[in-house]
C-alpha atoms as a PDB file:
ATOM      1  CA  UNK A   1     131.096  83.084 151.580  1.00  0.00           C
ATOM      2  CA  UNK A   2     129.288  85.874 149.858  1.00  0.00           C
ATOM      3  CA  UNK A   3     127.457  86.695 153.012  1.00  0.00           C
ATOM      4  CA  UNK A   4     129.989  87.729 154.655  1.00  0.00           C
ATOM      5  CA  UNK A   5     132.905  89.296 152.117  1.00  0.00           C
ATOM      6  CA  UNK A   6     135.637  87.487 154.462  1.00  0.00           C
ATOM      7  CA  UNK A   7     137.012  84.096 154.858  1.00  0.00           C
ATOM      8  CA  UNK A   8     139.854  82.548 156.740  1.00  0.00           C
ATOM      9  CA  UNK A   9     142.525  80.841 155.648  1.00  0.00           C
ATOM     10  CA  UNK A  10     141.440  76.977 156.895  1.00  0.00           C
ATOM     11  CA  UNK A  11     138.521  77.954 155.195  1.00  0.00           C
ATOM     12  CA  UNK A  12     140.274  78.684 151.378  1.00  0.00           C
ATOM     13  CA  UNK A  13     142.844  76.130 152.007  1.00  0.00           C
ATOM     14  CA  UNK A  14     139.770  73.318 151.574  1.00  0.00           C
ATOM     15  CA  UNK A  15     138.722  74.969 149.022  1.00  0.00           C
ATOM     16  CA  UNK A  16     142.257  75.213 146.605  1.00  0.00           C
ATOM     17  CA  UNK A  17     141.735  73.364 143.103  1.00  0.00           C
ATOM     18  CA  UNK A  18     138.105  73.991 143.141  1.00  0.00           C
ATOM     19  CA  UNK A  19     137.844  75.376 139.251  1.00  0.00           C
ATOM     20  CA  UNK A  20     134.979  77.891 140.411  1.00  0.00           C
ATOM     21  CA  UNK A  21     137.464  79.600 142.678  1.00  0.00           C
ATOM     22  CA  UNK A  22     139.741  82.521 141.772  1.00  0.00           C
ATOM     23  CA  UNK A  23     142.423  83.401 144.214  1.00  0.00           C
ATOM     24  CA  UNK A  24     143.615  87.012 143.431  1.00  0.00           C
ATOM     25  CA  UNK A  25     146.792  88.355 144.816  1.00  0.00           C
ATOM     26  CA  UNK A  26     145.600  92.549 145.378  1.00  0.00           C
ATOM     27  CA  UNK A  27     149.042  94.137 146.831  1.00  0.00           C
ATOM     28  CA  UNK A  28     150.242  97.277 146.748  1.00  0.00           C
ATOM     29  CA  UNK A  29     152.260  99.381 148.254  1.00  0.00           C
ATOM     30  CA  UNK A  30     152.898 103.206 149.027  1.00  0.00           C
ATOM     31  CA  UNK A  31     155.667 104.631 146.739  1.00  0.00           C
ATOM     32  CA  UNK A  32     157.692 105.087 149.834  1.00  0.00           C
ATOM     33  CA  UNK A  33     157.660 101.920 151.287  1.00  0.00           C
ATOM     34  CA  UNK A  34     160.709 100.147 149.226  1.00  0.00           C
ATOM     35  CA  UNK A  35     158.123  97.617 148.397  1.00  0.00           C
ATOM     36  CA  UNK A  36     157.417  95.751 144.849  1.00  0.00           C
ATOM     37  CA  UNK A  37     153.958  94.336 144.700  1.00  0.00           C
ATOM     38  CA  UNK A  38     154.603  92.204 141.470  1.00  0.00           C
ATOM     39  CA  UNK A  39     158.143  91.317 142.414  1.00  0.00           C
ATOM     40  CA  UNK A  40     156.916  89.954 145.494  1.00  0.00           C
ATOM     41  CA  UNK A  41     153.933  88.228 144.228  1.00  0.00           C
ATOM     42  CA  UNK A  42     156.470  86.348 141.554  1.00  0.00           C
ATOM     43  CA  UNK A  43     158.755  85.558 144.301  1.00  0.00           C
ATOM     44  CA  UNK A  44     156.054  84.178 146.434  1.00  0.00           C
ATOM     45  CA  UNK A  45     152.236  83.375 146.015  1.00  0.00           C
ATOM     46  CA  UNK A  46     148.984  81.590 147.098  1.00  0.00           C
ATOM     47  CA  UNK A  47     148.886  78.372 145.098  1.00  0.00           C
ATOM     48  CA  UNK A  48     146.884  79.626 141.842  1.00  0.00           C
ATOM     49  CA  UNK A  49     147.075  82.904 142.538  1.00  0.00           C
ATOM     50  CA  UNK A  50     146.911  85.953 139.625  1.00  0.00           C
ATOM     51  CA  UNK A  51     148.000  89.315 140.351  1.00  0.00           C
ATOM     52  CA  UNK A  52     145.619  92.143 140.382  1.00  0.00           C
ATOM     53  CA  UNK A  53     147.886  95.435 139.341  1.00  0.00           C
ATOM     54  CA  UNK A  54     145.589  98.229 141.015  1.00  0.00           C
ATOM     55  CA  UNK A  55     147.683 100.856 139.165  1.00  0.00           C
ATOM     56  CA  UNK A  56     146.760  99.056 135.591  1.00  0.00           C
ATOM     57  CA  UNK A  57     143.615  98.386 136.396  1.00  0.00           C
ATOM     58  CA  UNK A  58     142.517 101.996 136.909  1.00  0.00           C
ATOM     59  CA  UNK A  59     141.319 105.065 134.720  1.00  0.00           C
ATOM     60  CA  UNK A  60     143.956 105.358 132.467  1.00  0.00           C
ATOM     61  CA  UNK A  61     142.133 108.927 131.308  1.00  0.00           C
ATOM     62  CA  UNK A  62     142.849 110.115 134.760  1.00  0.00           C
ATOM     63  CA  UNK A  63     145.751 111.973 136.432  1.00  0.00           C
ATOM     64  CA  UNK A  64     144.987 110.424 139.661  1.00  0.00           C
ATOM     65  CA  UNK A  65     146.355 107.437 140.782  1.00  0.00           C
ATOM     66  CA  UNK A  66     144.362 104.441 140.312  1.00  0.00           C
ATOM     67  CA  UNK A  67     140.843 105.883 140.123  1.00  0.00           C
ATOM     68  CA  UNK A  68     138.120 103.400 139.416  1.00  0.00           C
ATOM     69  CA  UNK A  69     138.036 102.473 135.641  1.00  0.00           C
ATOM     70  CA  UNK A  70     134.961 102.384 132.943  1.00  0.00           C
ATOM     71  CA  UNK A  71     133.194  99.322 133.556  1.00  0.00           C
ATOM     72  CA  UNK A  72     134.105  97.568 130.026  1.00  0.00           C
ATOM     73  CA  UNK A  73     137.788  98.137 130.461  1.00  0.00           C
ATOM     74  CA  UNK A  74     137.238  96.568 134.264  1.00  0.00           C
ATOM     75  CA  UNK A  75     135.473  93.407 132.237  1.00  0.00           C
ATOM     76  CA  UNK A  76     138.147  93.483 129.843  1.00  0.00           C
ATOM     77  CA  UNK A  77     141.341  93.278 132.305  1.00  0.00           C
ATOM     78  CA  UNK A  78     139.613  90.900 134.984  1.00  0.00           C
ATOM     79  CA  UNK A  79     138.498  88.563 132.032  1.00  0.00           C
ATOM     80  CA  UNK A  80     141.987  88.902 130.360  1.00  0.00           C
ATOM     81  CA  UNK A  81     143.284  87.037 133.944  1.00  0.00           C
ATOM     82  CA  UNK A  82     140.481  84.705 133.980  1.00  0.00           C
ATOM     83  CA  UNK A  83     137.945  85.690 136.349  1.00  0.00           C
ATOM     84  CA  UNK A  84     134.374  85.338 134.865  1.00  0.00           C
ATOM     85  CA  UNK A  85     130.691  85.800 135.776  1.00  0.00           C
ATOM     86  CA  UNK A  86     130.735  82.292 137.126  1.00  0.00           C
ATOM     87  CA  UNK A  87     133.929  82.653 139.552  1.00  0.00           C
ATOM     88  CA  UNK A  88     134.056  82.976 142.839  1.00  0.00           C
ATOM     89  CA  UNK A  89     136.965  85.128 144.026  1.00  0.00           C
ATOM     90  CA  UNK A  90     139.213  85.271 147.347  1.00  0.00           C
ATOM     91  CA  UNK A  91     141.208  88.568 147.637  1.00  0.00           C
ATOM     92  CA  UNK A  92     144.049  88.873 149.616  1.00  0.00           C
ATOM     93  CA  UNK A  93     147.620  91.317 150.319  1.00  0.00           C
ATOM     94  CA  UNK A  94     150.659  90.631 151.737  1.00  0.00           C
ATOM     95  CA  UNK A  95     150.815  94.071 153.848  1.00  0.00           C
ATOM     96  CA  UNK A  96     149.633  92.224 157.205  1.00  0.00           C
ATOM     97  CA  UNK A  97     147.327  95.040 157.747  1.00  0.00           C
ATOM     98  CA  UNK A  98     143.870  94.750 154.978  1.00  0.00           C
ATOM     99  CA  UNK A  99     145.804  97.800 152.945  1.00  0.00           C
ATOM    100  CA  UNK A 100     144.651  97.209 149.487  1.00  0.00           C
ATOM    101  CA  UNK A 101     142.919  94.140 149.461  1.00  0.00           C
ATOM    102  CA  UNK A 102     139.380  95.969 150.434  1.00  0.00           C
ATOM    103  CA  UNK A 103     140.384  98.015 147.270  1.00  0.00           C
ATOM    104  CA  UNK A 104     140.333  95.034 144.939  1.00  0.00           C
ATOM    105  CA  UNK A 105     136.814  93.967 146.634  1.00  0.00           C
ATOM    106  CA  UNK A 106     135.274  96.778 146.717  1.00  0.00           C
ATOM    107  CA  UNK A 107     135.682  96.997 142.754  1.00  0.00           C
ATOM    108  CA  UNK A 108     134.391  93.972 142.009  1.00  0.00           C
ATOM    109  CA  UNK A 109     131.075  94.801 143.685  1.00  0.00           C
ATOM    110  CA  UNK A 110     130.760  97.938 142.246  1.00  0.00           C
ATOM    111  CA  UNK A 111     130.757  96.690 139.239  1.00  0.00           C
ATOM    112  CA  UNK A 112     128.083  93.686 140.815  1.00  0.00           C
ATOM    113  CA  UNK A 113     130.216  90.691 141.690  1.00  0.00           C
ATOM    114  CA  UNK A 114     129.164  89.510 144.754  1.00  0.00           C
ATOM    115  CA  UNK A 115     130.903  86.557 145.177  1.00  0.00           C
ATOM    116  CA  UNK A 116     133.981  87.941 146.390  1.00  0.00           C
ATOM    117  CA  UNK A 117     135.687  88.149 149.966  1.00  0.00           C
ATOM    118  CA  UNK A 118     138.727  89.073 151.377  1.00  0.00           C
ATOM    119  CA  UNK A 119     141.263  86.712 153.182  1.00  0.00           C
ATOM    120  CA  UNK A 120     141.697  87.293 157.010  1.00  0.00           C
ATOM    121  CA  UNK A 121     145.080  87.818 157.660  1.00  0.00           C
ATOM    122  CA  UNK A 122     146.559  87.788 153.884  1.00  0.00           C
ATOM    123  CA  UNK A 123     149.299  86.312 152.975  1.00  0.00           C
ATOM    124  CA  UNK A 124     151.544  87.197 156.666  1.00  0.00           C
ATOM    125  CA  UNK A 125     148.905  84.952 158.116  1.00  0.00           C
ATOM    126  CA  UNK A 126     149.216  82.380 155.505  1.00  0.00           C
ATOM    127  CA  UNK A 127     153.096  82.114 155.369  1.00  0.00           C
ATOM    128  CA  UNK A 128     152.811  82.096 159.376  1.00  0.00           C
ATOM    129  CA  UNK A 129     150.725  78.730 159.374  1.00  0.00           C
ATOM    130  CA  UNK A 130     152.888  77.132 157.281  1.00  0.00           C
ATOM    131  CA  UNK A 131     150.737  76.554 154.225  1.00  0.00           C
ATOM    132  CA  UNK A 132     152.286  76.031 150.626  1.00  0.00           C
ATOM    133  CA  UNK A 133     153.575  79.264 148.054  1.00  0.00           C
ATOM    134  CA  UNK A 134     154.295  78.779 144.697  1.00  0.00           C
ATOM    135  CA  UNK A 135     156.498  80.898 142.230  1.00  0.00           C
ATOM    136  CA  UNK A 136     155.927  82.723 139.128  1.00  0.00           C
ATOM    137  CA  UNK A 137     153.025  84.008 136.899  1.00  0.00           C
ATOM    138  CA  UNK A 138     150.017  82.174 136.893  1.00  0.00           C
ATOM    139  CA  UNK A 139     147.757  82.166 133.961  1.00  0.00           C
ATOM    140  CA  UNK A 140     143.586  81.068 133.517  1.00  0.00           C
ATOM    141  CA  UNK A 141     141.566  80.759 130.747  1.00  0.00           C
ATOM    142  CA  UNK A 142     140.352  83.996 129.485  1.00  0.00           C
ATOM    143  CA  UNK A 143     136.846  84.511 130.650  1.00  0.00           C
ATOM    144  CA  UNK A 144     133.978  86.565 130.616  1.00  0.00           C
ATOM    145  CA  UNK A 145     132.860  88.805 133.017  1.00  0.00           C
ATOM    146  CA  UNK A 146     129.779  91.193 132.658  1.00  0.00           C
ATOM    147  CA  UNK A 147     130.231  94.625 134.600  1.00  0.00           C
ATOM    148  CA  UNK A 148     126.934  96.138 135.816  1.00  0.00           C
ATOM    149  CA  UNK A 149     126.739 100.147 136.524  1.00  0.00           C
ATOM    150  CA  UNK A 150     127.906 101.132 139.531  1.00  0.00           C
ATOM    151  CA  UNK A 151     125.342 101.825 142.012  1.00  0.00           C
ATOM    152  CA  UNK A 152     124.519 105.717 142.619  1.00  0.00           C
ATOM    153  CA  UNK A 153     126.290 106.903 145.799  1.00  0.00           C
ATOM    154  CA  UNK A 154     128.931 104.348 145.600  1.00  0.00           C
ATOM    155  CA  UNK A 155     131.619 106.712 144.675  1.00  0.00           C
ATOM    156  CA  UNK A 156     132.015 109.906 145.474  1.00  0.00           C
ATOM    157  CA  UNK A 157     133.563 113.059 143.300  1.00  0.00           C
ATOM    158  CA  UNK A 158     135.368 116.432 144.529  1.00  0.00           C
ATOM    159  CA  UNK A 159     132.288 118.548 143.921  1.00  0.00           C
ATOM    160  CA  UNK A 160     130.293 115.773 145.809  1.00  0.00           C
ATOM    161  CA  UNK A 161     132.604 115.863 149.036  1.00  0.00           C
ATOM    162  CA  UNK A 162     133.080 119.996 149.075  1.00  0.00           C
ATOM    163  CA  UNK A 163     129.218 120.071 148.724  1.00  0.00           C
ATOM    164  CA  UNK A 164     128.851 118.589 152.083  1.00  0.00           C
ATOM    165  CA  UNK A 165     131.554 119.590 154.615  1.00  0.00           C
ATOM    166  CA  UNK A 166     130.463 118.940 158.195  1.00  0.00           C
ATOM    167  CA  UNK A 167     128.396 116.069 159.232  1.00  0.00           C
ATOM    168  CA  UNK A 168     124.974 117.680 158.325  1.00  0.00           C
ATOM    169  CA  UNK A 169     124.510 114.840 155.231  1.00  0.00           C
ATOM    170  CA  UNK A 170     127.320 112.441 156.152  1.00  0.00           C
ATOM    171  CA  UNK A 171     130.372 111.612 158.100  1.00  0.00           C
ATOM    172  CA  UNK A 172     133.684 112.025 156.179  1.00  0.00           C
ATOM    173  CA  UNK A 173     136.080 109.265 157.718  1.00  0.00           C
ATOM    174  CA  UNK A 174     139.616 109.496 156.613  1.00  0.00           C
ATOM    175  CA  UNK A 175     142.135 106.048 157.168  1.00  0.00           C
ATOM    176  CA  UNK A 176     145.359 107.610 156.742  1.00  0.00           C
ATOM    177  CA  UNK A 177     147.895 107.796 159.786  1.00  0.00           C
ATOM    178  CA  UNK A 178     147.218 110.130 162.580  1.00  0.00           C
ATOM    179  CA  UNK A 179     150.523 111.998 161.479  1.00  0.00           C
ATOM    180  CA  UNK A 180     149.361 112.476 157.735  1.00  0.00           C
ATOM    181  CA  UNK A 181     145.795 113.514 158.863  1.00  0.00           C
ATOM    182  CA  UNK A 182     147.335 115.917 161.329  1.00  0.00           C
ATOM    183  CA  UNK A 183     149.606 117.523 158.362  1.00  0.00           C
ATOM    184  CA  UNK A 184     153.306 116.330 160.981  1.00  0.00           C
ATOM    185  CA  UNK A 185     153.839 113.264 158.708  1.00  0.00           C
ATOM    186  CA  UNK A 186     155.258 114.121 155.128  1.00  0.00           C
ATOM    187  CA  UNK A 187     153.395 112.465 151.971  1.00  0.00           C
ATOM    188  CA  UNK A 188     154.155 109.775 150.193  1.00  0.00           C
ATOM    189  CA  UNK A 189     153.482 111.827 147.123  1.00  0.00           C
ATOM    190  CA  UNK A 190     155.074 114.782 146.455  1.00  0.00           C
ATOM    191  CA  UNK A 191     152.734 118.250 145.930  1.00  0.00           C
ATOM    192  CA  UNK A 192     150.582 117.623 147.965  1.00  0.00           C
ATOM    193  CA  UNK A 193     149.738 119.816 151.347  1.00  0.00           C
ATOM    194  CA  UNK A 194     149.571 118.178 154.564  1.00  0.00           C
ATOM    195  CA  UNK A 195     146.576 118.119 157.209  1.00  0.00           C
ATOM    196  CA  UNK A 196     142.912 116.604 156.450  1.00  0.00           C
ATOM    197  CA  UNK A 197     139.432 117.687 155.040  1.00  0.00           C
ATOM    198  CA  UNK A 198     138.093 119.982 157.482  1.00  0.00           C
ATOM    199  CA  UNK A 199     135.484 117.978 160.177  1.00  0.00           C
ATOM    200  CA  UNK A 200     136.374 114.928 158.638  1.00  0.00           C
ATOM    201  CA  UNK A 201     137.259 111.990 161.122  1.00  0.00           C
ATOM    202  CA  UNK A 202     140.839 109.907 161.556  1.00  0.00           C
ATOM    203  CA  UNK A 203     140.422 106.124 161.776  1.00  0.00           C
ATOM    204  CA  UNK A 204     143.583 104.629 160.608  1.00  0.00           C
ATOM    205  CA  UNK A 205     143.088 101.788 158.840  1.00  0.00           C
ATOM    206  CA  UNK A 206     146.026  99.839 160.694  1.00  0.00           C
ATOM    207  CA  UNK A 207     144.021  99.941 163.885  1.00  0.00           C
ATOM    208  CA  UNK A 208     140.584  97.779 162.519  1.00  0.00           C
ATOM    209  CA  UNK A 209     143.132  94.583 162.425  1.00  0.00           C
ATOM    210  CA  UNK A 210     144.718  92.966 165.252  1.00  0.00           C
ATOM    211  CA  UNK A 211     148.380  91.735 166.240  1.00  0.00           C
ATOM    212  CA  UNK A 212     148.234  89.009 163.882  1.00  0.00           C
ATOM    213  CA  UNK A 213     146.313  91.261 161.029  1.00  0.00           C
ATOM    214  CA  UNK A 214     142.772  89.569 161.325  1.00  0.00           C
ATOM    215  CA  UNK A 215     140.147  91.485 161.419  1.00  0.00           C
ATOM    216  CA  UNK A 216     138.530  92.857 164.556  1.00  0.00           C
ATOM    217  CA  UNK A 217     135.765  91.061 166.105  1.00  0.00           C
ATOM    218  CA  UNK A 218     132.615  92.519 165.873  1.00  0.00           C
ATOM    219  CA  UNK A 219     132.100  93.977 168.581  1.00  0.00           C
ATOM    220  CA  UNK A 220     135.547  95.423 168.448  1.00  0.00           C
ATOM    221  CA  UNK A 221     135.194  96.904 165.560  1.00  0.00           C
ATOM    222  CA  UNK A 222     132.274  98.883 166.162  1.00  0.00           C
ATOM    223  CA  UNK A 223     133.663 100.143 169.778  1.00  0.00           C
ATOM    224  CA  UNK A 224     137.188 101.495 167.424  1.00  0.00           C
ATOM    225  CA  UNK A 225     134.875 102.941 165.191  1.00  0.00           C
ATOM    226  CA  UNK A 226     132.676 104.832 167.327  1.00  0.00           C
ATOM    227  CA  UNK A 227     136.137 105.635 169.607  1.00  0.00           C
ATOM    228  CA  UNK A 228     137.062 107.666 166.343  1.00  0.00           C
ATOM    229  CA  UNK A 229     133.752 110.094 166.574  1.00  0.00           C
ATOM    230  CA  UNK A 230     132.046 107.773 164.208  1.00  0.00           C
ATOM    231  CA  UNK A 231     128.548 106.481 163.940  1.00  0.00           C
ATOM    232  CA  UNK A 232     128.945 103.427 161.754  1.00  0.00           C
ATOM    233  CA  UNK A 233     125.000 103.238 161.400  1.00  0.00           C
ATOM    234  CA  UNK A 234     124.796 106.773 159.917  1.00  0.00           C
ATOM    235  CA  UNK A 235     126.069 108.027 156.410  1.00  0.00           C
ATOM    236  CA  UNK A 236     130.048 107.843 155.756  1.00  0.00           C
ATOM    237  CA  UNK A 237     132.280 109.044 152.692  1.00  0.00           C
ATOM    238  CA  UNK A 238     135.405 106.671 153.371  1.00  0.00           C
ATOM    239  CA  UNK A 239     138.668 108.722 152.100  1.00  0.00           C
ATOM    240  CA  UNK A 240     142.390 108.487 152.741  1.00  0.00           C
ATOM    241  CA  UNK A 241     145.359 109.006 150.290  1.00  0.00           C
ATOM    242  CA  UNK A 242     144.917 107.702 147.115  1.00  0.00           C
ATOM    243  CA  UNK A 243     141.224 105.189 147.751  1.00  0.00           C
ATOM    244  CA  UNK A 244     143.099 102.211 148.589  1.00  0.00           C
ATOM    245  CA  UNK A 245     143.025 101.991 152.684  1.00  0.00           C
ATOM    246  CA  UNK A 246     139.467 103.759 152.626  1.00  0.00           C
ATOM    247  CA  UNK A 247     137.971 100.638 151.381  1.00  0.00           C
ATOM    248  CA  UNK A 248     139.118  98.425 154.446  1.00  0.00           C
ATOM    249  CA  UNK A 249     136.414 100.493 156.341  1.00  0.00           C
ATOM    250  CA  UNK A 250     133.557  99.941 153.816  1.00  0.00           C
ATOM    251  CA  UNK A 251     134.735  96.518 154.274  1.00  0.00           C
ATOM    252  CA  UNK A 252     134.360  96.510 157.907  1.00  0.00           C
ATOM    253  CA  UNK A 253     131.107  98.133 158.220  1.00  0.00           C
ATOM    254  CA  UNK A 254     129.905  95.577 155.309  1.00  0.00           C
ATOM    255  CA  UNK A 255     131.002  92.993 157.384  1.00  0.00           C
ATOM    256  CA  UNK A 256     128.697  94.755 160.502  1.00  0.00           C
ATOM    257  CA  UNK A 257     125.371  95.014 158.128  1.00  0.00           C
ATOM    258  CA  UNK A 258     125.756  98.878 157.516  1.00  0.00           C
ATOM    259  CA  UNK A 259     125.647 100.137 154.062  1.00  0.00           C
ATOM    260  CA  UNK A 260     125.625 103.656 153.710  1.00  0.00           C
ATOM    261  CA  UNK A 261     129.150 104.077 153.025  1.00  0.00           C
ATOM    262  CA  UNK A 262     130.398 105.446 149.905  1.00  0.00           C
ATOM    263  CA  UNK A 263     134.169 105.850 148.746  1.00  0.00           C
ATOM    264  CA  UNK A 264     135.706 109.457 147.900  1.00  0.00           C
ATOM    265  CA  UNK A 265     138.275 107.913 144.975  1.00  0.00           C
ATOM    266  CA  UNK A 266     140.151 110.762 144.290  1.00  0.00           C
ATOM    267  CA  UNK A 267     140.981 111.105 147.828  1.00  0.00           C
ATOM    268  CA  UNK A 268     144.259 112.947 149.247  1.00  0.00           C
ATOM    269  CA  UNK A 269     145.766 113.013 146.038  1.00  0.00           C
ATOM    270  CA  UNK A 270     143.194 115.185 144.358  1.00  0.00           C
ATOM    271  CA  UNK A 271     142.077 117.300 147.294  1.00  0.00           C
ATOM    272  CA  UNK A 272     145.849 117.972 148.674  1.00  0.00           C
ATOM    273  CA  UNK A 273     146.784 119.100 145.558  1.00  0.00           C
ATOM    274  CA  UNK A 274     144.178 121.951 144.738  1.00  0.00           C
ATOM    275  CA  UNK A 275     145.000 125.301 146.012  1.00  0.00           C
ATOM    276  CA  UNK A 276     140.930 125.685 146.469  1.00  0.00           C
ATOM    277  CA  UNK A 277     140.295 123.146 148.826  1.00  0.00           C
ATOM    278  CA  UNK A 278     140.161 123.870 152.545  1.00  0.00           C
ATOM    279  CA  UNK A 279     142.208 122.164 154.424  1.00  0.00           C
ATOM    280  CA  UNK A 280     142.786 121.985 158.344  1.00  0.00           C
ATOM    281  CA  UNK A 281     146.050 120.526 160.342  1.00  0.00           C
ATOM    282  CA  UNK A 282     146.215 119.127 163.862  1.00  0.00           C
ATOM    283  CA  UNK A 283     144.333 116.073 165.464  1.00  0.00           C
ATOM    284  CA  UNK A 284     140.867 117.134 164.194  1.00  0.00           C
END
């Protein structure tokens, strides 16, 4: 499992009851979708399932949303719901599409957990085979889990990102919607301007999953990503609105062996909301 960061859903469903396993439920939702993460995940679950609240587990000394949080506060909150050094943990959403589960991966190895992948399909492709839900909170053990620092180049910060504009030191690849990259499609959140960082790259994330929200093949994936201006062997920054979708492309290009690929956190919501940060409109 840890070599590749993804499994499918025959695959956990052998595996349910095994007490090294932790199943984590990792929804969420853009404010404007009319969506509850928590209400759905008490309505409806994997079996054994906890709930990963991205917006909890974040910086809570930050203004943005949900920015990566100090490591010990990380430990504290993923122990608190029973995940330990000795777990092995299965990610998934319920959006169809990979929309925040990469986020709740992608933490967990940047803080050096690398036994932890990400469901293909989520919980759509779940519920569509049939397989069994339960209802309510679940609660483990409290356990122990030792953060280590995050790597160097991992994440990226605003003066990072307006220090390289252009693709002289890396690509800057943003997975929102065309229309939000283009500046046509209103925000989710409001204050902030519309249109992209200028030379960065549009990949939405929706379009690295298939009809039945699995991910690409291969072979696929690397054709969409280089369809989008990208070289996924060369150095990326991974942005969108808020650092949630951005991680489903680190995931993918982990997935394809590549690992120059860091994650701008702050993302739309700190760069559309500056009045000193260039910004461009249109296609790109």
């Amino acid at each position: 499992m840890t070599a590749t960061g993804l499994v499918s859903t025959s695959w956990l469903a052998d595996r349910l009851g095994d007490p090294a396993l932790r199943v984590v439920d990792g929804s969420w939702y853009l404010p404007t979708s009319g969506r509850d993460a928590r209400s759905d995940y008490l309505a409806g679950h994997l079996p054994g399932a906890v709930f990963f609240d991205l917006d909890a587990i974040s910086d809570r000394g930050s203004p943005l949303p949900h920015m990566l949080p100090p490591p010990g506060q990380f430990a504290e909150q993923v122990g608190a719901l029973g995940i330990g050094d000795r777990n092995e943990v299965i990610v998934y959403d319920g959006s169809g599409a990979n929309l925040s589960a990469a986020r709740v991966w992608w933490m967990f190895r940047a803080f050096g957990q690398e036994r932890v992948a990400v469901l293909d399909g989520g919980l759509p492709r779940w519920r569509a085979e049939g397989r069994p839900l339960e209802s309510g909170e679940v609660s483990w053990p409290t356990a122990r889990f030792t953060p280590r620092p995050v790597p160097a180049g991992v994440v990226r910060d605003l003066a990072s990102v307006r220090g390289i504009l252009g693709p002289q030191e890396a690509q800057i690849v943003d997975m929102r919607s065309a229309g939000r990259f283009a500046g046509t499609e209103p925000e989710p959140r409001p204050g902030l301007r519309g249109g992209h960082i200028p030379g960065s790259r549009n990949l939405p994330y929706t379009e690295l999953v298939g009809a039945d929200g699995t991910l690409l093949p291969p072979d696929a994936l690397r054709r969409r990503i280089r369809a989008a201006g990208v070289d996924p062997g060369g150095p990326i920054i991974a942005t969108c609105g808020s650092g949630v979708s951005a991680c489903a492309l680190i995931h993918a290009l982990h997935l394809l062996g590549h690992r120059q690929v860091s994650l701008y956190d702050g993302a739309w919501a700190e760069w559309g909301s500056r009045d000193d940060t260039p910004v461009e409109r249109g296609a790109g």
